[in-house]
PDB file of N, CA and C in Angstrom:
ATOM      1  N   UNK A   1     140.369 101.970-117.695  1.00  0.00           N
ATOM      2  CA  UNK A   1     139.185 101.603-116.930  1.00  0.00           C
ATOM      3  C   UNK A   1     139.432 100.227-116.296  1.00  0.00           C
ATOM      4  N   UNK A   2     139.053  99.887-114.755  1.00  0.00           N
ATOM      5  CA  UNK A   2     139.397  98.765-114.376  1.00  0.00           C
ATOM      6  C   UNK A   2     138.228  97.716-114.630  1.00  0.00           C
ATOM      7  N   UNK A   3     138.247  96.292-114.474  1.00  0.00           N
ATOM      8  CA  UNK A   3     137.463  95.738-114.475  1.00  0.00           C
ATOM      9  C   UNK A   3     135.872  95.882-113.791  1.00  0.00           C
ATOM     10  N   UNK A   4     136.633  96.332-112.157  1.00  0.00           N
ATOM     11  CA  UNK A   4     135.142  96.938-111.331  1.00  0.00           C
ATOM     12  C   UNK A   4     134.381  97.750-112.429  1.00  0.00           C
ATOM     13  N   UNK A   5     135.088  98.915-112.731  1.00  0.00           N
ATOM     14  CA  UNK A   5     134.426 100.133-113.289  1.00  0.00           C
ATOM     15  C   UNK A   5     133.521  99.845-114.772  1.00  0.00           C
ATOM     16  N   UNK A   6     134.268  98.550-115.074  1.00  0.00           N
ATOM     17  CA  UNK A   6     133.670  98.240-116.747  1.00  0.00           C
ATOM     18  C   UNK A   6     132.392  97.510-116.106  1.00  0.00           C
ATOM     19  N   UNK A   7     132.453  96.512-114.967  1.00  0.00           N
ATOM     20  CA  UNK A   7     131.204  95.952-114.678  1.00  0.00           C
ATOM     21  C   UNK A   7     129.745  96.256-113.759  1.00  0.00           C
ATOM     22  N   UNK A   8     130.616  97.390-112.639  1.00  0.00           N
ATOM     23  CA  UNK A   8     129.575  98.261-112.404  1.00  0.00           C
ATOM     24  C   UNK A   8     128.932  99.275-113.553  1.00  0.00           C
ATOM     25  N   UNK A   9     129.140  99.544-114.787  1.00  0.00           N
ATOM     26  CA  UNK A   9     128.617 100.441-115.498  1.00  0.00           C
ATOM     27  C   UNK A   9     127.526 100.114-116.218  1.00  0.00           C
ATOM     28  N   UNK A  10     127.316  98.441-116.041  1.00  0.00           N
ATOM     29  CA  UNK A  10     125.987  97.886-116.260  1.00  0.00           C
ATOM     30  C   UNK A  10     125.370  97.238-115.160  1.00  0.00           C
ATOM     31  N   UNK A  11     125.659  97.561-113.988  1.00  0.00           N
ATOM     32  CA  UNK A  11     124.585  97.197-112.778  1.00  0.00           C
ATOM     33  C   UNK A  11     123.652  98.415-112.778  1.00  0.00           C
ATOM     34  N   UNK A  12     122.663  97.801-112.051  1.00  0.00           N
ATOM     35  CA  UNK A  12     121.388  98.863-111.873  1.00  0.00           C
ATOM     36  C   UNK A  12     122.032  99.611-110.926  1.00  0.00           C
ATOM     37  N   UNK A  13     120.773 100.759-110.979  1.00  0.00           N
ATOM     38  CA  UNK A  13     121.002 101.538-109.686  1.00  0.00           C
ATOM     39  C   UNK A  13     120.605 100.871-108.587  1.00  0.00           C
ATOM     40  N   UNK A  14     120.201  99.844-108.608  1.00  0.00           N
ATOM     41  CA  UNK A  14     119.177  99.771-107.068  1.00  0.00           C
ATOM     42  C   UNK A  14     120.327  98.364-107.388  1.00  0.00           C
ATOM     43  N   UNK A  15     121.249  98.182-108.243  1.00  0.00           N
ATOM     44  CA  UNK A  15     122.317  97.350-107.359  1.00  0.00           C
ATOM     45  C   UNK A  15     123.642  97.982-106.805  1.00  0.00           C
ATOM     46  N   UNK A  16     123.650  99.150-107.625  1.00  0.00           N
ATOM     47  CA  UNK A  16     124.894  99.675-106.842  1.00  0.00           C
ATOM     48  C   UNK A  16     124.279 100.226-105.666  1.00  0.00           C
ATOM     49  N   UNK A  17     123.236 100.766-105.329  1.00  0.00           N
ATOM     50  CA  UNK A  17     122.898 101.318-104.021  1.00  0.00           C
ATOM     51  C   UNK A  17     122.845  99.969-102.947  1.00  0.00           C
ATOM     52  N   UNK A  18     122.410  98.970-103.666  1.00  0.00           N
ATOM     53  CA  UNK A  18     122.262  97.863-102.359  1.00  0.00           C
ATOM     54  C   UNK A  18     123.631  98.151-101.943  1.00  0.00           C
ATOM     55  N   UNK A  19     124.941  97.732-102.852  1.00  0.00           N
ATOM     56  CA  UNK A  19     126.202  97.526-102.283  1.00  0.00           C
ATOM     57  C   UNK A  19     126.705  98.869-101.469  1.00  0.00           C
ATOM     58  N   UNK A  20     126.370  99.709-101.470  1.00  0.00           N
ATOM     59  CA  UNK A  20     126.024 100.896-100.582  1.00  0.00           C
ATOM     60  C   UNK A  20     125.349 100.776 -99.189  1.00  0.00           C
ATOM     61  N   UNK A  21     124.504  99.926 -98.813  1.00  0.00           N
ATOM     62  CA  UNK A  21     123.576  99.606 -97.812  1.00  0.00           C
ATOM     63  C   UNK A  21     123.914  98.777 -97.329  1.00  0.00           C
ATOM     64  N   UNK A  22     124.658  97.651 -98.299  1.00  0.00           N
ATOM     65  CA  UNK A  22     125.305  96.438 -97.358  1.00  0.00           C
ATOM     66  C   UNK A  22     126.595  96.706 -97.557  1.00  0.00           C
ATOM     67  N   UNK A  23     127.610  98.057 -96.808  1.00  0.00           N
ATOM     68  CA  UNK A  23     128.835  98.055 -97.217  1.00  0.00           C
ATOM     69  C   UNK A  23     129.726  96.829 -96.368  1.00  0.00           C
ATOM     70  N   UNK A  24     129.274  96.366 -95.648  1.00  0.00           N
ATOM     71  CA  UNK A  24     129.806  95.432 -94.514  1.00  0.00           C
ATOM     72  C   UNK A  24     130.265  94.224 -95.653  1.00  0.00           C
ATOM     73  N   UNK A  25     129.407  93.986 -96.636  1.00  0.00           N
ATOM     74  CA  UNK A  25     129.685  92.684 -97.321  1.00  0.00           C
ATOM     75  C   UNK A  25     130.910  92.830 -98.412  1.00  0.00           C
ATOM     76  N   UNK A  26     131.397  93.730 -98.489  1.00  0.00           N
ATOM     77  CA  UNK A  26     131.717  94.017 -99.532  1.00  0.00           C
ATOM     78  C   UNK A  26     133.517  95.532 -99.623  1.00  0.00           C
ATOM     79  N   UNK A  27     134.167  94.730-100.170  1.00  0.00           N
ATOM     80  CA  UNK A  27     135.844  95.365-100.017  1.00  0.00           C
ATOM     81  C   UNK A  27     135.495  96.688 -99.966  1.00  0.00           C
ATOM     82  N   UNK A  28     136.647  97.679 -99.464  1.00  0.00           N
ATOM     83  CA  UNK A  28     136.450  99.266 -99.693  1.00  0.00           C
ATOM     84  C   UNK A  28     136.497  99.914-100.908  1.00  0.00           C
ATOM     85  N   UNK A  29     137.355  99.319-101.961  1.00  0.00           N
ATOM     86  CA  UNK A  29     137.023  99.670-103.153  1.00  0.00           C
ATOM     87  C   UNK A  29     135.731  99.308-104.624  1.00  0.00           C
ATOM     88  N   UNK A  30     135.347  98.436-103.909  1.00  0.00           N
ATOM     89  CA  UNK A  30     134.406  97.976-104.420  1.00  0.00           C
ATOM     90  C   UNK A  30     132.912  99.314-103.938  1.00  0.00           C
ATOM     91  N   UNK A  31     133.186  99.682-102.504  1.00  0.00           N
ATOM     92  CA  UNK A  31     132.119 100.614-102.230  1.00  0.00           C
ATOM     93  C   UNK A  31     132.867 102.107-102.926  1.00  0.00           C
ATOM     94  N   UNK A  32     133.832 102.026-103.182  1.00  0.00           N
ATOM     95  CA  UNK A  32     133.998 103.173-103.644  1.00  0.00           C
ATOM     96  C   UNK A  32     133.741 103.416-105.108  1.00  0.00           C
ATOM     97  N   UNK A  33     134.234 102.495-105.885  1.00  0.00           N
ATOM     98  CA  UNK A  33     133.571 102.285-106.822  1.00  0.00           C
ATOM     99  C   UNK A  33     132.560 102.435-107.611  1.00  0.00           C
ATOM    100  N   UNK A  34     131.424 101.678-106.488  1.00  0.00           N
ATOM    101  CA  UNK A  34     130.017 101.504-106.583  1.00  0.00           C
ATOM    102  C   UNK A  34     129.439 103.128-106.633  1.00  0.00           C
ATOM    103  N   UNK A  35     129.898 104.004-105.490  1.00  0.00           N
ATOM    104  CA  UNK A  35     129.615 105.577-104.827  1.00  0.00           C
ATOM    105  C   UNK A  35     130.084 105.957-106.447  1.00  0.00           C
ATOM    106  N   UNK A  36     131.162 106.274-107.145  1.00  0.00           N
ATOM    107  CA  UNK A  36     131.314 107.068-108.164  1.00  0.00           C
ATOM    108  C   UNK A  36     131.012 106.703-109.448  1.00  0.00           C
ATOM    109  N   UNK A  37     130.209 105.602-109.168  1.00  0.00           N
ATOM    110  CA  UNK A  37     129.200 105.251-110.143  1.00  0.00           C
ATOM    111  C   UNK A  37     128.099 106.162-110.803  1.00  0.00           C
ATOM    112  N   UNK A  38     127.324 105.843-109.560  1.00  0.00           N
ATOM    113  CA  UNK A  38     126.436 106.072-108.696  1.00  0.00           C
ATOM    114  C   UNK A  38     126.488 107.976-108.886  1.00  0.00           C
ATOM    115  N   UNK A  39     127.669 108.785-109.170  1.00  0.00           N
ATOM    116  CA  UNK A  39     128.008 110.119-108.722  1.00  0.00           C
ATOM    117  C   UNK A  39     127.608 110.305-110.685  1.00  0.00           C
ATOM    118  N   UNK A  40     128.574 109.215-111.494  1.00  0.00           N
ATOM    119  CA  UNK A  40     128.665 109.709-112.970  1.00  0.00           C
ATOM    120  C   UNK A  40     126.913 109.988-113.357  1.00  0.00           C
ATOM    121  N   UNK A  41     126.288 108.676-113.305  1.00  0.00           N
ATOM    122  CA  UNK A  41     124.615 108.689-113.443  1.00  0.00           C
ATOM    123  C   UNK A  41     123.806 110.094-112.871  1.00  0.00           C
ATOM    124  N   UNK A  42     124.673 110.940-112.159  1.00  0.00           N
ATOM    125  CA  UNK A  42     123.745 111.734-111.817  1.00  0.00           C
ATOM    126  C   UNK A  42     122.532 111.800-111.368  1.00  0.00           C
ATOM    127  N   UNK A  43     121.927 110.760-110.321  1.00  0.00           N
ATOM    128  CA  UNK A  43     120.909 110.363-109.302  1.00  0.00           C
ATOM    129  C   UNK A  43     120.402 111.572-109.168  1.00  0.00           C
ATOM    130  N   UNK A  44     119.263 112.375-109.032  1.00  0.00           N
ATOM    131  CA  UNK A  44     118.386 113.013-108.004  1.00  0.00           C
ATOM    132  C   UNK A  44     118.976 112.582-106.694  1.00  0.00           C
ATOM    133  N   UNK A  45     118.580 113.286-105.517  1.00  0.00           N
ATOM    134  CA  UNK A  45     118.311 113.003-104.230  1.00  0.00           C
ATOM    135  C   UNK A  45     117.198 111.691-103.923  1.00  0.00           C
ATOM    136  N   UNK A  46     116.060 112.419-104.678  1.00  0.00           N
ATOM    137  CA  UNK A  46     114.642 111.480-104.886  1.00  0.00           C
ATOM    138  C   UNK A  46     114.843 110.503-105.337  1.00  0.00           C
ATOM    139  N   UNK A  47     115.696 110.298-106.288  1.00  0.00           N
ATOM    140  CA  UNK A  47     116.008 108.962-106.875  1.00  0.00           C
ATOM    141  C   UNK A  47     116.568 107.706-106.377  1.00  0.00           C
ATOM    142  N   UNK A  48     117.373 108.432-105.563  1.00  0.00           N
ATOM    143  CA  UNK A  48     118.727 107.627-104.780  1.00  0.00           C
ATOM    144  C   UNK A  48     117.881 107.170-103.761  1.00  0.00           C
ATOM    145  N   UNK A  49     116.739 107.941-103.011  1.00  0.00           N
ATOM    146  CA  UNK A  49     115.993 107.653-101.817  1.00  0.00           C
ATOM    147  C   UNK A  49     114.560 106.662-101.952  1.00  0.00           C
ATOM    148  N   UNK A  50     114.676 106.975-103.155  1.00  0.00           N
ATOM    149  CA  UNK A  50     113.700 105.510-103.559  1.00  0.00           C
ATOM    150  C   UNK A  50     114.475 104.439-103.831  1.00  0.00           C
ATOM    151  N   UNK A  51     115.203 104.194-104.306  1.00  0.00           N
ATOM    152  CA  UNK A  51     115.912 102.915-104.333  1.00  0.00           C
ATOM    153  C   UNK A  51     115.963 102.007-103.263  1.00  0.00           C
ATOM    154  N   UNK A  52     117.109 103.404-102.341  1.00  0.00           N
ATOM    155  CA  UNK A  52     117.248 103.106-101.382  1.00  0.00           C
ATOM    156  C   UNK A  52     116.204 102.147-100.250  1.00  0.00           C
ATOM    157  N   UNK A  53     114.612 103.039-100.161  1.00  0.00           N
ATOM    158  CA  UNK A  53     114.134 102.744 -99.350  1.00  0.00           C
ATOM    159  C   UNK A  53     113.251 101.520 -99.927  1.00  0.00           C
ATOM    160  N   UNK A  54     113.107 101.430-101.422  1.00  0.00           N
ATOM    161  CA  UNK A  54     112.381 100.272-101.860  1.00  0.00           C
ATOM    162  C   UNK A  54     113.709  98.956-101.338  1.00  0.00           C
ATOM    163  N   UNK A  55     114.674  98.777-101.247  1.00  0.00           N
ATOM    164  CA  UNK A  55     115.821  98.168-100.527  1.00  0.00           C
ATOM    165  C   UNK A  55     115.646  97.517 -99.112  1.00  0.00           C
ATOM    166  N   UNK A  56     115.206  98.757 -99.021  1.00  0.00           N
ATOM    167  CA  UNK A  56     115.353  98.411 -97.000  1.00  0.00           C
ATOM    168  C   UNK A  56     113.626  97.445 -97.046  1.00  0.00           C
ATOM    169  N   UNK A  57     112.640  98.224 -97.872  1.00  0.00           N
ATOM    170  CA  UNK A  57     111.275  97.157 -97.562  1.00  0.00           C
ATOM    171  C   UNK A  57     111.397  96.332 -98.261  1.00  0.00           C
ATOM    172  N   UNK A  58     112.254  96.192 -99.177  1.00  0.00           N
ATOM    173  CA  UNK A  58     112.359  94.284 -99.547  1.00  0.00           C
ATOM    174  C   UNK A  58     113.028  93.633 -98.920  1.00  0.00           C
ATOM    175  N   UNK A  59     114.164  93.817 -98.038  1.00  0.00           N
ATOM    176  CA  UNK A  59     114.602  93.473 -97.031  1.00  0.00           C
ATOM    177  C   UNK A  59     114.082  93.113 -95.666  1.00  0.00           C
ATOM    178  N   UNK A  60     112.951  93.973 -95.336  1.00  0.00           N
ATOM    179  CA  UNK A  60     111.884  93.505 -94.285  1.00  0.00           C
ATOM    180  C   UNK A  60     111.033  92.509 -94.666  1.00  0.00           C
ATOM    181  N   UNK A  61     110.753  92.864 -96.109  1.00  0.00           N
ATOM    182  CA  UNK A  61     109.698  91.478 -96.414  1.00  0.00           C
ATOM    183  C   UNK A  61     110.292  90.569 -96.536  1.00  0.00           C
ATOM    184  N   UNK A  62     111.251  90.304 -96.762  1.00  0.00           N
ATOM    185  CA  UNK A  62     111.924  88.803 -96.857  1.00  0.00           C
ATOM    186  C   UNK A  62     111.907  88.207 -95.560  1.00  0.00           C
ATOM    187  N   UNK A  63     112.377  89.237 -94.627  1.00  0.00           N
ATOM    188  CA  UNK A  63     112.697  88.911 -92.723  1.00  0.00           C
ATOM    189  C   UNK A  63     111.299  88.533 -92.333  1.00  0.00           C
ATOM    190  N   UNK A  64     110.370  89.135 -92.955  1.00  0.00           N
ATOM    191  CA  UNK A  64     108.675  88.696 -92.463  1.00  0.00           C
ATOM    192  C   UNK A  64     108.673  87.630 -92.914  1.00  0.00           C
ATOM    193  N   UNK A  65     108.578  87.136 -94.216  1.00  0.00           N
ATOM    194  CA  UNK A  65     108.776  85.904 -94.758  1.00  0.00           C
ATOM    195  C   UNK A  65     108.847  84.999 -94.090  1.00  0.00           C
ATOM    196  N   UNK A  66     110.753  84.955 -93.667  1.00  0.00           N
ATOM    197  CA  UNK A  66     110.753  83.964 -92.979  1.00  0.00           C
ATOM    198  C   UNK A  66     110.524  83.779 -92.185  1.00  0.00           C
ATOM    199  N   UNK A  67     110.248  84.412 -91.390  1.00  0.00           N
ATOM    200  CA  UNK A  67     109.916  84.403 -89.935  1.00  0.00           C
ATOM    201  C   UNK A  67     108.447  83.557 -90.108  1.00  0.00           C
ATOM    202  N   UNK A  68     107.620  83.922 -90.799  1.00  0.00           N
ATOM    203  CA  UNK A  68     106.497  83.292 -91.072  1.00  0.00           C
ATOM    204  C   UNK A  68     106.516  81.219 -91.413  1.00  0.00           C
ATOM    205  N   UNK A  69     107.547  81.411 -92.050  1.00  0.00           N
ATOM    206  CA  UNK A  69     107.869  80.050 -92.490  1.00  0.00           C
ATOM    207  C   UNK A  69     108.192  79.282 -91.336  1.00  0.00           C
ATOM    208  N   UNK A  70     109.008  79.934 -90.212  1.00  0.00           N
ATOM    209  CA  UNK A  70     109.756  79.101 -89.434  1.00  0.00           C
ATOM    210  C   UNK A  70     108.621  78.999 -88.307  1.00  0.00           C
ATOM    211  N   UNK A  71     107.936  79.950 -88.178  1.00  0.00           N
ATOM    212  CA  UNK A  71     106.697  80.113 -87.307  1.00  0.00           C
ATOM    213  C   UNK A  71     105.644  78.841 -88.202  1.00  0.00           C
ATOM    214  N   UNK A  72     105.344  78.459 -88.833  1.00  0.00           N
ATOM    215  CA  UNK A  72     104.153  77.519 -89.138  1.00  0.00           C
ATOM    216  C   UNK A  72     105.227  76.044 -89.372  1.00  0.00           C
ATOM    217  N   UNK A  73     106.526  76.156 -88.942  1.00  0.00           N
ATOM    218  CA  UNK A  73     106.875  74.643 -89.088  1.00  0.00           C
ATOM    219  C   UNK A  73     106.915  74.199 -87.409  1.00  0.00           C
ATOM    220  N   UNK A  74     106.452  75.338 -86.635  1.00  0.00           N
ATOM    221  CA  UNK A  74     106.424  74.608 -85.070  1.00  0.00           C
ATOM    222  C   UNK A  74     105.363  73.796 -84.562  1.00  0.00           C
TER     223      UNK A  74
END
């Protein structure tokens, strides 16, 4: 077992899916990794798609956030 594999096996799901969503940040084996993680856990569809999409709206709320912040320092 490699190191990745010993330390993804205690990330959440909704961290291996981030590294899934942000594959841009992150080496090719590291997303591959993350994917046959992700495959052993045996996800639902439903499961994977909530993560997922609770992901993408914490990601908007943060972008609202700031945007808000930078908007009341003008």
């Amino acid at each position: 077992m490699t190191e990745l594999q010993k330390l993804y096996k205690e990330y959440s799901d909704r961290e291996l899916i981030t590294i899934l969503h942000e594959k841009n940040k992150f080496i090719p084996e590291a997303i591959e990794q993350a994917l046959a993680e992700i495959k052993n856990r045996n996800l639902t569809q439903q499961e994977f798609d909530k993560e997922k999409n609770d992901i993408i709206l914490q990601k908007e709320n943060r972008k609202q956030q700031i945007q808000k912040a930078r908007a009341s320092r003008k």
